[in-house]
C-alpha atoms as a PDB file:
ATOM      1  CA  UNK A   1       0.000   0.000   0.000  1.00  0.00           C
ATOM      2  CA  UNK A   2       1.445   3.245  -1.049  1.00  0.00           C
ATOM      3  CA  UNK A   3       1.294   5.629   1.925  1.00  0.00           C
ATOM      4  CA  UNK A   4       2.984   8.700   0.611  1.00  0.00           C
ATOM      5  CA  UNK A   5       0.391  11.215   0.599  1.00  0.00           C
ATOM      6  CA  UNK A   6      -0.963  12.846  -2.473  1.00  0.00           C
ATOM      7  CA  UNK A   7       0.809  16.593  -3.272  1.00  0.00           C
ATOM      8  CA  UNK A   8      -0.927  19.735  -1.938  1.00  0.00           C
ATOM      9  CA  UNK A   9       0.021  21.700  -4.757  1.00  0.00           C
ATOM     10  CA  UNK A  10       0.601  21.281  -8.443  1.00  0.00           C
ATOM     11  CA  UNK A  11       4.393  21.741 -10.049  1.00  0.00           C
ATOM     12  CA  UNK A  12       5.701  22.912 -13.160  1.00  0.00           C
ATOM     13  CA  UNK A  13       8.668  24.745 -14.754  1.00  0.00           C
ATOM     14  CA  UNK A  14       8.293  28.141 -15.396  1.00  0.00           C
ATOM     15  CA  UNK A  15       8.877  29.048 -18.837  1.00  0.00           C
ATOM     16  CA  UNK A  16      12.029  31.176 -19.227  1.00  0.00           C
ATOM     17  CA  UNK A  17      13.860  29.808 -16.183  1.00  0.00           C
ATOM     18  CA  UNK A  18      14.899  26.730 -14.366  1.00  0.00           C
ATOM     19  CA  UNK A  19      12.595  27.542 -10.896  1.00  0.00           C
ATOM     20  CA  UNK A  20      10.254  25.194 -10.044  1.00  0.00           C
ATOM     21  CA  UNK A  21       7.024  27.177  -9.117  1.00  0.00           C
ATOM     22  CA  UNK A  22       4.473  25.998  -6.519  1.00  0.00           C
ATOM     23  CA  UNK A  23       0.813  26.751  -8.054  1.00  0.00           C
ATOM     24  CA  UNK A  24      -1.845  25.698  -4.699  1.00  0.00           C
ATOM     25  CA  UNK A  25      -5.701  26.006  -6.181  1.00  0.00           C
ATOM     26  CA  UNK A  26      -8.385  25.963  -4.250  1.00  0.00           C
ATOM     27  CA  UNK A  27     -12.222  25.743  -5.020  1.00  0.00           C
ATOM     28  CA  UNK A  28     -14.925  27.466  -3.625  1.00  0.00           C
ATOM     29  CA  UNK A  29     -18.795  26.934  -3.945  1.00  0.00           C
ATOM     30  CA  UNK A  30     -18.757  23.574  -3.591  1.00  0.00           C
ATOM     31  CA  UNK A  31     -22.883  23.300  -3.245  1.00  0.00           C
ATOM     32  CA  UNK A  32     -23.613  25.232  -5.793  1.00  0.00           C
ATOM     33  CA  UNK A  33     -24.626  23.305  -8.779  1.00  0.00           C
ATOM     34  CA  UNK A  34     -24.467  19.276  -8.400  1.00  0.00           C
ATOM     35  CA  UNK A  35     -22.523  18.914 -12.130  1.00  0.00           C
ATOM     36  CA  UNK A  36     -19.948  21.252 -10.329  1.00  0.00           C
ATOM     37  CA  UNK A  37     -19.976  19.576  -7.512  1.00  0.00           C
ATOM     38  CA  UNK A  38     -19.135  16.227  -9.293  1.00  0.00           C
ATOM     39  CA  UNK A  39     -15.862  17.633 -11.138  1.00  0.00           C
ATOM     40  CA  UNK A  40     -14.537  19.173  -7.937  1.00  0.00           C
ATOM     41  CA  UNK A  41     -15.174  15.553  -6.339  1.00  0.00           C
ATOM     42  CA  UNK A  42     -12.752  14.025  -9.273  1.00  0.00           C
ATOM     43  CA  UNK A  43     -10.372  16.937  -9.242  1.00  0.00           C
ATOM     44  CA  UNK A  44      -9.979  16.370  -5.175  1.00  0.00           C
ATOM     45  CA  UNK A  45      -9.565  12.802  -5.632  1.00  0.00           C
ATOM     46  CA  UNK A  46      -7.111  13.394  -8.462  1.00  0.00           C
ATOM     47  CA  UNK A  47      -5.513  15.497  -6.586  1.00  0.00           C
ATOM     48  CA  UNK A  48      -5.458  18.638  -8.666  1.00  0.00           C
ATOM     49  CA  UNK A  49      -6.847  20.836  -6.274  1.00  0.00           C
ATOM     50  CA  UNK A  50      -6.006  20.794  -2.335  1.00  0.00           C
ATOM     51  CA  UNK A  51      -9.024  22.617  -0.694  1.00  0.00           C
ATOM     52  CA  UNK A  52     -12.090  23.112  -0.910  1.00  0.00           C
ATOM     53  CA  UNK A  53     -15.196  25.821   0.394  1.00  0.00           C
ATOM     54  CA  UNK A  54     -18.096  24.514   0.819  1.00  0.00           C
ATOM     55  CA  UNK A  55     -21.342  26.182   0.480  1.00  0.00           C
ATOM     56  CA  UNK A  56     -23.221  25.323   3.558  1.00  0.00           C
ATOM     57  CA  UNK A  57     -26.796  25.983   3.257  1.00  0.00           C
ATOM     58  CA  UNK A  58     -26.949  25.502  -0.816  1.00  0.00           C
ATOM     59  CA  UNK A  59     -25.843  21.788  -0.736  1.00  0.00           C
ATOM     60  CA  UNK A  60     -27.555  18.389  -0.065  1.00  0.00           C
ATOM     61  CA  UNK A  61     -26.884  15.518   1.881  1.00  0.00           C
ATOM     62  CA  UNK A  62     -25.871  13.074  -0.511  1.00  0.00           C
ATOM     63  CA  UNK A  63     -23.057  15.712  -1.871  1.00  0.00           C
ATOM     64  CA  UNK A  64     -21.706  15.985   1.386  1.00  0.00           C
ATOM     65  CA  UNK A  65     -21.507  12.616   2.087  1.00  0.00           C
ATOM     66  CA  UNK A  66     -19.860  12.440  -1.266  1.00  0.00           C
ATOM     67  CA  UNK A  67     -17.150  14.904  -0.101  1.00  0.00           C
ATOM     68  CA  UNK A  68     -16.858  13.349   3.732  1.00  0.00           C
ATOM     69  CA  UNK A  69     -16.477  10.210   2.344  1.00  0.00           C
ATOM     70  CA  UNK A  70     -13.578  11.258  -0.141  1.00  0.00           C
ATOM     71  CA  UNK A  71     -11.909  13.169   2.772  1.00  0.00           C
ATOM     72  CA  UNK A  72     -11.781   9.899   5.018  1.00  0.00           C
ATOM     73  CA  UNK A  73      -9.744   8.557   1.959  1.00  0.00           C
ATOM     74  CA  UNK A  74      -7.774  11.445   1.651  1.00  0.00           C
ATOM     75  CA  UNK A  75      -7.211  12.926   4.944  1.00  0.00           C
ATOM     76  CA  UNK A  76      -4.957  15.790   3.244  1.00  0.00           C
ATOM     77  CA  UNK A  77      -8.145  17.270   1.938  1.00  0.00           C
ATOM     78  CA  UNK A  78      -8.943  20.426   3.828  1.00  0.00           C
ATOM     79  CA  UNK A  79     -12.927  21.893   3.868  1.00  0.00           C
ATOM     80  CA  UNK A  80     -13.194  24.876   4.819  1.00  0.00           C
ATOM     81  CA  UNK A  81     -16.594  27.317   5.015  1.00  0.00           C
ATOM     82  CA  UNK A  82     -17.615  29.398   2.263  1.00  0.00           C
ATOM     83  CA  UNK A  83     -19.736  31.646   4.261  1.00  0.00           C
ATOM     84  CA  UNK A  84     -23.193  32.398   2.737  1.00  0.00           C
ATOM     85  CA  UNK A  85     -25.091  35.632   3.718  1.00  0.00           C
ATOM     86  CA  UNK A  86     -26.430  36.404   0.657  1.00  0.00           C
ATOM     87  CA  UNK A  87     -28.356  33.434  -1.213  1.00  0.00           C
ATOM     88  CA  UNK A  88     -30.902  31.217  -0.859  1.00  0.00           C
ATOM     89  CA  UNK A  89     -32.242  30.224   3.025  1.00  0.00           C
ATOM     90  CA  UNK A  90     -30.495  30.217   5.762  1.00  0.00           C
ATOM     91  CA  UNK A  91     -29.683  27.228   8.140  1.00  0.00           C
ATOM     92  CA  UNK A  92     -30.694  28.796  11.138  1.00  0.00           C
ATOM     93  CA  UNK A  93     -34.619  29.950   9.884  1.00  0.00           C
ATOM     94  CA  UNK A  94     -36.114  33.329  10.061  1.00  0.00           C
ATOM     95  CA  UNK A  95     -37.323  32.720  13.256  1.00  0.00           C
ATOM     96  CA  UNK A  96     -33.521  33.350  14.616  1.00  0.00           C
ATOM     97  CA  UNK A  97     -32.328  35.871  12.551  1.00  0.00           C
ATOM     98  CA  UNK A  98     -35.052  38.068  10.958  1.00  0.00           C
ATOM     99  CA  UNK A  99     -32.554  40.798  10.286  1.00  0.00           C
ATOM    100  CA  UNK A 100     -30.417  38.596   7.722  1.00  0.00           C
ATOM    101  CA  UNK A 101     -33.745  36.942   5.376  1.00  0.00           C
ATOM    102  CA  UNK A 102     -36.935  37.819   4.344  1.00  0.00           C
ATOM    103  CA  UNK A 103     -40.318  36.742   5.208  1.00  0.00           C
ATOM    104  CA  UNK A 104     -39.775  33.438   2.870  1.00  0.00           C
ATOM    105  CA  UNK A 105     -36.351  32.621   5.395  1.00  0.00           C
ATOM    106  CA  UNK A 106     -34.714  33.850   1.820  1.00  0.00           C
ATOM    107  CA  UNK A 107     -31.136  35.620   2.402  1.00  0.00           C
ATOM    108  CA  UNK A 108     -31.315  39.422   0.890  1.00  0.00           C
ATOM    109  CA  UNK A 109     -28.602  39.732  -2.239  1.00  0.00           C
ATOM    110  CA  UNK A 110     -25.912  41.237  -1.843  1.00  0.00           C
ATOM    111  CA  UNK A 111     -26.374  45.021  -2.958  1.00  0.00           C
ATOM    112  CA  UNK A 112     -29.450  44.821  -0.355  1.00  0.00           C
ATOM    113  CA  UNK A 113     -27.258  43.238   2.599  1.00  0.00           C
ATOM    114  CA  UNK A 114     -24.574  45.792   2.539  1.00  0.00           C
ATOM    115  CA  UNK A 115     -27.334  49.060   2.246  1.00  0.00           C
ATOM    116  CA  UNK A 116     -28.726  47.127   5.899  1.00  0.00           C
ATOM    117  CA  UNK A 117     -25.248  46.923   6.846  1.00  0.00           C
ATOM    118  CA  UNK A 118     -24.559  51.020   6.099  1.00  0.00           C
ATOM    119  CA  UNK A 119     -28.361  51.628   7.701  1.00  0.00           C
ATOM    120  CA  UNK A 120     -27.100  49.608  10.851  1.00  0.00           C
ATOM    121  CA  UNK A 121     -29.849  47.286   9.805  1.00  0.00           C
ATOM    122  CA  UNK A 122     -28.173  44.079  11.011  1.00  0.00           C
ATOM    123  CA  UNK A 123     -28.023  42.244  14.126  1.00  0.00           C
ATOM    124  CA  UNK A 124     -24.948  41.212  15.355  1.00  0.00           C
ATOM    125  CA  UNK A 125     -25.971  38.316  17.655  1.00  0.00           C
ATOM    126  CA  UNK A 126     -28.129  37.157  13.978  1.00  0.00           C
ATOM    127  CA  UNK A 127     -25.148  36.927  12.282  1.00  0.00           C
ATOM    128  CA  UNK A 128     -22.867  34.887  15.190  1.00  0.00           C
ATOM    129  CA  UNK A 129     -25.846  32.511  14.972  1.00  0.00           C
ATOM    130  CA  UNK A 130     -25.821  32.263  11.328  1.00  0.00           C
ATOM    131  CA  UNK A 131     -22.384  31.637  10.410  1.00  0.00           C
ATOM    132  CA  UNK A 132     -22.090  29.282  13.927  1.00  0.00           C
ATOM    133  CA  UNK A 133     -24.972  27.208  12.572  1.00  0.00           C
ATOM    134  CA  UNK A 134     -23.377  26.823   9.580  1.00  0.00           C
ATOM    135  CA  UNK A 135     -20.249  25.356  11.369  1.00  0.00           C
ATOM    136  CA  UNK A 136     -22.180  22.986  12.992  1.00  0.00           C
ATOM    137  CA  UNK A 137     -24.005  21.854  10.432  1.00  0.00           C
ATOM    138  CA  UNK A 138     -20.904  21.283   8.318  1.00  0.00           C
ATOM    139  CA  UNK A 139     -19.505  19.675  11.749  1.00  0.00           C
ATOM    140  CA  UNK A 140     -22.256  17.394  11.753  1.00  0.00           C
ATOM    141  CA  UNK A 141     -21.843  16.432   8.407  1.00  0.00           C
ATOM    142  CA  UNK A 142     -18.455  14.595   9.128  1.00  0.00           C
ATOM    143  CA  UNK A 143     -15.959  17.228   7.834  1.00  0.00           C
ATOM    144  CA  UNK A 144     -13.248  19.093  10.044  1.00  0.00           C
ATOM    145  CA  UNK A 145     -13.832  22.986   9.418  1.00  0.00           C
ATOM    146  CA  UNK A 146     -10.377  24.066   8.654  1.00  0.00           C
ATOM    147  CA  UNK A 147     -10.932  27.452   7.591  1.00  0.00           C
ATOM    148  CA  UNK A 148     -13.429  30.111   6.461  1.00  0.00           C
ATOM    149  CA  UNK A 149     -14.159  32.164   4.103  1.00  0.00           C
ATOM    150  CA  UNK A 150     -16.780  33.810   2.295  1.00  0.00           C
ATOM    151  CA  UNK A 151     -19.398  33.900  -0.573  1.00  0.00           C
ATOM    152  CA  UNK A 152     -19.222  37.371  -2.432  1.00  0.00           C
ATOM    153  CA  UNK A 153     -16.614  38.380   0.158  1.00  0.00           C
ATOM    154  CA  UNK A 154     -19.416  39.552   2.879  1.00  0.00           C
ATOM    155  CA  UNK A 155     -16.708  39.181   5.579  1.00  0.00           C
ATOM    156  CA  UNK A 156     -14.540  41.830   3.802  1.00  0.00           C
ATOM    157  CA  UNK A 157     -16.967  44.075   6.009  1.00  0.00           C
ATOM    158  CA  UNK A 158     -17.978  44.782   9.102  1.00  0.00           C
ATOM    159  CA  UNK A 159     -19.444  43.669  11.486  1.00  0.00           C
ATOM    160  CA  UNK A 160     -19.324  40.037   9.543  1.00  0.00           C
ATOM    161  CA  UNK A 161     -15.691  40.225   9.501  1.00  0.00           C
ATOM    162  CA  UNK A 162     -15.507  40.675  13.688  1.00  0.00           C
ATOM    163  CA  UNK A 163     -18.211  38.446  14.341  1.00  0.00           C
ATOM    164  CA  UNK A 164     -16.528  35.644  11.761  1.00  0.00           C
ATOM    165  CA  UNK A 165     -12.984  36.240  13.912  1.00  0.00           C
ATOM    166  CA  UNK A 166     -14.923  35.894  17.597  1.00  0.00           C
ATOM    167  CA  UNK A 167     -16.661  32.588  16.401  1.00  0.00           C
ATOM    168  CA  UNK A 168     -13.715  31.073  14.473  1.00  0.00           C
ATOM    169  CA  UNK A 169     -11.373  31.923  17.816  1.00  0.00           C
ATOM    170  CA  UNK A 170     -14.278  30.278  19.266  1.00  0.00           C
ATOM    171  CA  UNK A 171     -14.257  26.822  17.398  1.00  0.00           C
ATOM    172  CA  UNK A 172     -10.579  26.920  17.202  1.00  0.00           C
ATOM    173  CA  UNK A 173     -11.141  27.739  13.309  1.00  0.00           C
ATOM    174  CA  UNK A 174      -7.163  28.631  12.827  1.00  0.00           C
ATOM    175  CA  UNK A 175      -7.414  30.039   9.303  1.00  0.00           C
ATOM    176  CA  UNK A 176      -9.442  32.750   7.942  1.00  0.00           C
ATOM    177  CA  UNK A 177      -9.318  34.773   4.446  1.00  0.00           C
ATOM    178  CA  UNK A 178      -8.029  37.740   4.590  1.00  0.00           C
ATOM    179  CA  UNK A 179      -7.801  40.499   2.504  1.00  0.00           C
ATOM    180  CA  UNK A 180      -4.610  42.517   3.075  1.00  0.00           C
ATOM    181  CA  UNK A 181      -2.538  39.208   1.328  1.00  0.00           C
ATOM    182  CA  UNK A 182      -5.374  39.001  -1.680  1.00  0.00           C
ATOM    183  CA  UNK A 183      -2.977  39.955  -4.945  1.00  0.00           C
ATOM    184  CA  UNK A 184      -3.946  41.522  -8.193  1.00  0.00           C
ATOM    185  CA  UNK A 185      -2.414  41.121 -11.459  1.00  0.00           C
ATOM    186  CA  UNK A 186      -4.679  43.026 -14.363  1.00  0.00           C
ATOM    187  CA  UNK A 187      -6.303  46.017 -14.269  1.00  0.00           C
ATOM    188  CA  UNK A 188      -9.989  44.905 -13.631  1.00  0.00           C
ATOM    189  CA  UNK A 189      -8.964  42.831 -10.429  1.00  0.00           C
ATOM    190  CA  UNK A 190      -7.190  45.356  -8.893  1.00  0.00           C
ATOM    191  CA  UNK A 191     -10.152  48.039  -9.717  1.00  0.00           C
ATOM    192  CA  UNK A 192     -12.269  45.058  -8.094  1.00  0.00           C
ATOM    193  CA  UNK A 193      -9.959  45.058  -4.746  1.00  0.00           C
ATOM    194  CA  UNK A 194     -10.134  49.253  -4.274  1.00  0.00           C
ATOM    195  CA  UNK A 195     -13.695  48.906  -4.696  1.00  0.00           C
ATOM    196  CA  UNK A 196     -14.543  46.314  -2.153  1.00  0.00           C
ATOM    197  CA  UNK A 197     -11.610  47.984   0.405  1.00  0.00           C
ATOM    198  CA  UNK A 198     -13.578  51.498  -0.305  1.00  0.00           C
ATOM    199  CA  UNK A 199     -16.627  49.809   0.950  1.00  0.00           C
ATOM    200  CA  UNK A 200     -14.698  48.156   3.779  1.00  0.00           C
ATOM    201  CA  UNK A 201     -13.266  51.275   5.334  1.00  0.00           C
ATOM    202  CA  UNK A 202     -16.605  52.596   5.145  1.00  0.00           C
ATOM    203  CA  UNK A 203     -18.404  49.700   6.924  1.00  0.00           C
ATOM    204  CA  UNK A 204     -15.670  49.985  10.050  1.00  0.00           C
ATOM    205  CA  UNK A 205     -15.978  53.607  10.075  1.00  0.00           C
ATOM    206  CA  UNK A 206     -19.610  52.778  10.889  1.00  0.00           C
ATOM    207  CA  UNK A 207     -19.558  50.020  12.895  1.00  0.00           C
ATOM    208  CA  UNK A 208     -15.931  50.639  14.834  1.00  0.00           C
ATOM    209  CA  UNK A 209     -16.317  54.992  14.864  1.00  0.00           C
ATOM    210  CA  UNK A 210     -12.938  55.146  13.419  1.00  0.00           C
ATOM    211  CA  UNK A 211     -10.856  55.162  10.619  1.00  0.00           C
ATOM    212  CA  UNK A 212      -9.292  51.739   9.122  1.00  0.00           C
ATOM    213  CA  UNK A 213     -10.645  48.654   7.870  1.00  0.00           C
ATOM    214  CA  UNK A 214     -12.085  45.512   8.842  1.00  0.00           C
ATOM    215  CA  UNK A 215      -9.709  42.760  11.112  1.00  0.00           C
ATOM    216  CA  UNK A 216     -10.074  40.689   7.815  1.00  0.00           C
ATOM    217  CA  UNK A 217      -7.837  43.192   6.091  1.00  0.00           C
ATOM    218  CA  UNK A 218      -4.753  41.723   8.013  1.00  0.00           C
ATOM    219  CA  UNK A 219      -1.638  41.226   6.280  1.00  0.00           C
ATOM    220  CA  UNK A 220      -0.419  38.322   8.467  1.00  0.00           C
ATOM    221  CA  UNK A 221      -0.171  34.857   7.718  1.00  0.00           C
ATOM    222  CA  UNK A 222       2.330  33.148   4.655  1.00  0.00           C
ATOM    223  CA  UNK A 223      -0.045  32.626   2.336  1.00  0.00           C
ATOM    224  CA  UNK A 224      -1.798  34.813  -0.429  1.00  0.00           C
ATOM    225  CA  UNK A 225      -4.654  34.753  -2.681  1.00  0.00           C
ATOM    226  CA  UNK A 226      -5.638  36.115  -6.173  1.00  0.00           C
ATOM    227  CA  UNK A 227      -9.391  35.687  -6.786  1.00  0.00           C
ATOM    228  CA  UNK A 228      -9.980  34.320 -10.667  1.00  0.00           C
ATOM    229  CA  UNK A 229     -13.379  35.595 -11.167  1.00  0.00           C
ATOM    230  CA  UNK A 230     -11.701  39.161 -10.673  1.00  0.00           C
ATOM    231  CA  UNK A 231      -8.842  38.644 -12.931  1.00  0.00           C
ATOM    232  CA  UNK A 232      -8.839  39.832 -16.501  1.00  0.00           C
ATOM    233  CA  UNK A 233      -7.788  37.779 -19.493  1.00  0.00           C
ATOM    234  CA  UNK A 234      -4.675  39.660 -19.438  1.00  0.00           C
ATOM    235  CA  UNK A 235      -3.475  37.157 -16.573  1.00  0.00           C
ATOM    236  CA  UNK A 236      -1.431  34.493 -17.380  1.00  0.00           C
ATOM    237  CA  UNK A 237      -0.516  31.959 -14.275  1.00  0.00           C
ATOM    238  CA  UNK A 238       1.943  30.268 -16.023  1.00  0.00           C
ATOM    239  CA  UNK A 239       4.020  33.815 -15.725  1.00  0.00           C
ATOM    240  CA  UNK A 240       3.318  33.443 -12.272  1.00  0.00           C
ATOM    241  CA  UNK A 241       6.319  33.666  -9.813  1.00  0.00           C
ATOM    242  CA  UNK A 242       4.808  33.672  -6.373  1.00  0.00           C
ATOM    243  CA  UNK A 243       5.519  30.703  -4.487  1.00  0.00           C
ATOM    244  CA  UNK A 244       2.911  30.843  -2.176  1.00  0.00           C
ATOM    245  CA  UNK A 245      -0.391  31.786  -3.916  1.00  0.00           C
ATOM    246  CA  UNK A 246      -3.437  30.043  -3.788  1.00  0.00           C
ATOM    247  CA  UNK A 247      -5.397  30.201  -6.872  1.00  0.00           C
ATOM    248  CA  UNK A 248      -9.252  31.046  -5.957  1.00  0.00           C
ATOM    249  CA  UNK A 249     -11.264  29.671  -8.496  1.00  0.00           C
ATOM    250  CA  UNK A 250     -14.486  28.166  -9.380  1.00  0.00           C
ATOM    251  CA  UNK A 251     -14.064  25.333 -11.616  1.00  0.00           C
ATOM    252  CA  UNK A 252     -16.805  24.347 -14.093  1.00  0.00           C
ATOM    253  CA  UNK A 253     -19.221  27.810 -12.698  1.00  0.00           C
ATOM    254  CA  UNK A 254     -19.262  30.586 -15.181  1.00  0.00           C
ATOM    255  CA  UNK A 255     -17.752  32.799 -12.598  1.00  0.00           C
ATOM    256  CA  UNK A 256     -14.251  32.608 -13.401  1.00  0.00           C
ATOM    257  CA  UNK A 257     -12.837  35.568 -15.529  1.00  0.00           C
ATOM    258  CA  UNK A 258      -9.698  34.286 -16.629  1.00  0.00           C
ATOM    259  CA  UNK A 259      -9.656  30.311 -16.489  1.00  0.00           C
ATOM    260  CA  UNK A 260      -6.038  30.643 -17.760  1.00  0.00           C
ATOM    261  CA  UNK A 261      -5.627  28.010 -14.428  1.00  0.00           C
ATOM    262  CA  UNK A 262      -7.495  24.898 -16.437  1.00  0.00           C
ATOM    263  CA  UNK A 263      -4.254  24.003 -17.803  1.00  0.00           C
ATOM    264  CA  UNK A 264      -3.366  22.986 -14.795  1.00  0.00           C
ATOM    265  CA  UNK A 265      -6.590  20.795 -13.361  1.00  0.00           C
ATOM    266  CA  UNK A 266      -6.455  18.449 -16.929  1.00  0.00           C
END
């Protein structure tokens, strides 16, 4: 029996030099769409991609089995949350957190959750129960919560982004995303990233009465991220000469602007 485990990272030369390069991609939205769901299963078990986000209260039962099952196999696996404020129910029912859904337990979209979030709209103790639900229920489900992160990037603001670090101190969730070590490489990405730190700063200026941004904007930590449904088709990873970058993508959704990465997953 072979018990070398499986790489956490893909390898390849890069062109023009002699350096081996370290490429780590990750998916998110696992939940999303069950044909998705079924390619990041194979690319997992291939071992093509290391991690994986998983969409808490958009998946089924079977699908997570699917992926508990595969990570029993393949303990190197790591699942982490992809945080979902802003589409379809929630886990934890209206009932619980009327300031987060509307009358049909229905998460508001995005645009909507961050004018509540301006307004002062949204209780705090909603979302702690909201995103610990979610924990649990991926808990429950037989996976180890490694990390979190988010859907749409809702804990780029705040309060989501102080309430995400008290509950993930809580659980003893070590890793988070953060945005102060998210790169940018073409023009449209890094338009992307001012936007979404403008609306940051603002959110904390609200919420904390005083300048700065959210504690998801830390710089610490060794690794970095570059999102590939922000990056124009300008961006090349093979040019790539970060040795530490984790490649956000979404493989097989439409949501990926430059899917230069593919090469790399066949």
């Amino acid at each position: 029996m072979n018990l070398t485990p499986p790489p956490r990272w893909r390898e390849y030369i890069s062109p023009g030099t002699v350096e081996v390069i370290m490429i780590t991609i990750h998916s998110d939205d696992y939940g999303y769409k069950m044909y998705s769901d079924k390619k990041i299963i194979r690319l997992l078990r291939l071992g093509k991609i290391k991690s994986v986000s998983v969409l808490m209260n958009m998946t089924s039962r079977p699908r997570l089995k699917t992926l508990a099952e595969l990570v029993r196999q393949k303990p190197h696996i790591r699942v982490g949350l992809h945080l979902n404020l802003v589409e379809g129910k929630s886990c934890e029912g209206k009932k619980y957190i009327p300031s987060l859904v509307d009358n049909r337990g229905n998460f508001y979209p995005l645009n909507k959750l961050v004018s509540k979030l301006m307004l002062r709209a949204v209780d705090a103790f909603h979302l702690e129960r909201e995103i610990r639900c979610q924990i649990r229920f991926l808990k429950a489900a037989g996976l180890k919560v490694s990390f979190i992160d988010s859907h749409q990037h809702v804990h780029a603001l705040s309060p989501v982004a102080e309430v995400v670090m008290k509950v993930a101190s809580e659980e003893r969730i070590a890793q988070i995303r953060l945005y102060g070590k998210v790169k940018t490489y073409t023009l449209i990405a890094k338009a992307k990233l001012i936007f979404l730190k403008a609306v940051a700063y603002v959110s904390f200026r609200i919420y904390g009465k005083k300048t700065g941004l959210p504690v998801s904007w830390e710089k610490r930590g060794e690794e970095s991220y570059t999102f590939m449904s922000w990056e124009g088709n300008g961006f090349d990873v093979s040019k790539v000469r970060d040795k530490s970058l984790v490649f956000v993508t979404h493989p097989y959704l439409p949501f990926d602007t430059n899917k230069s990465y593919m090469w790399l997953i066949f």
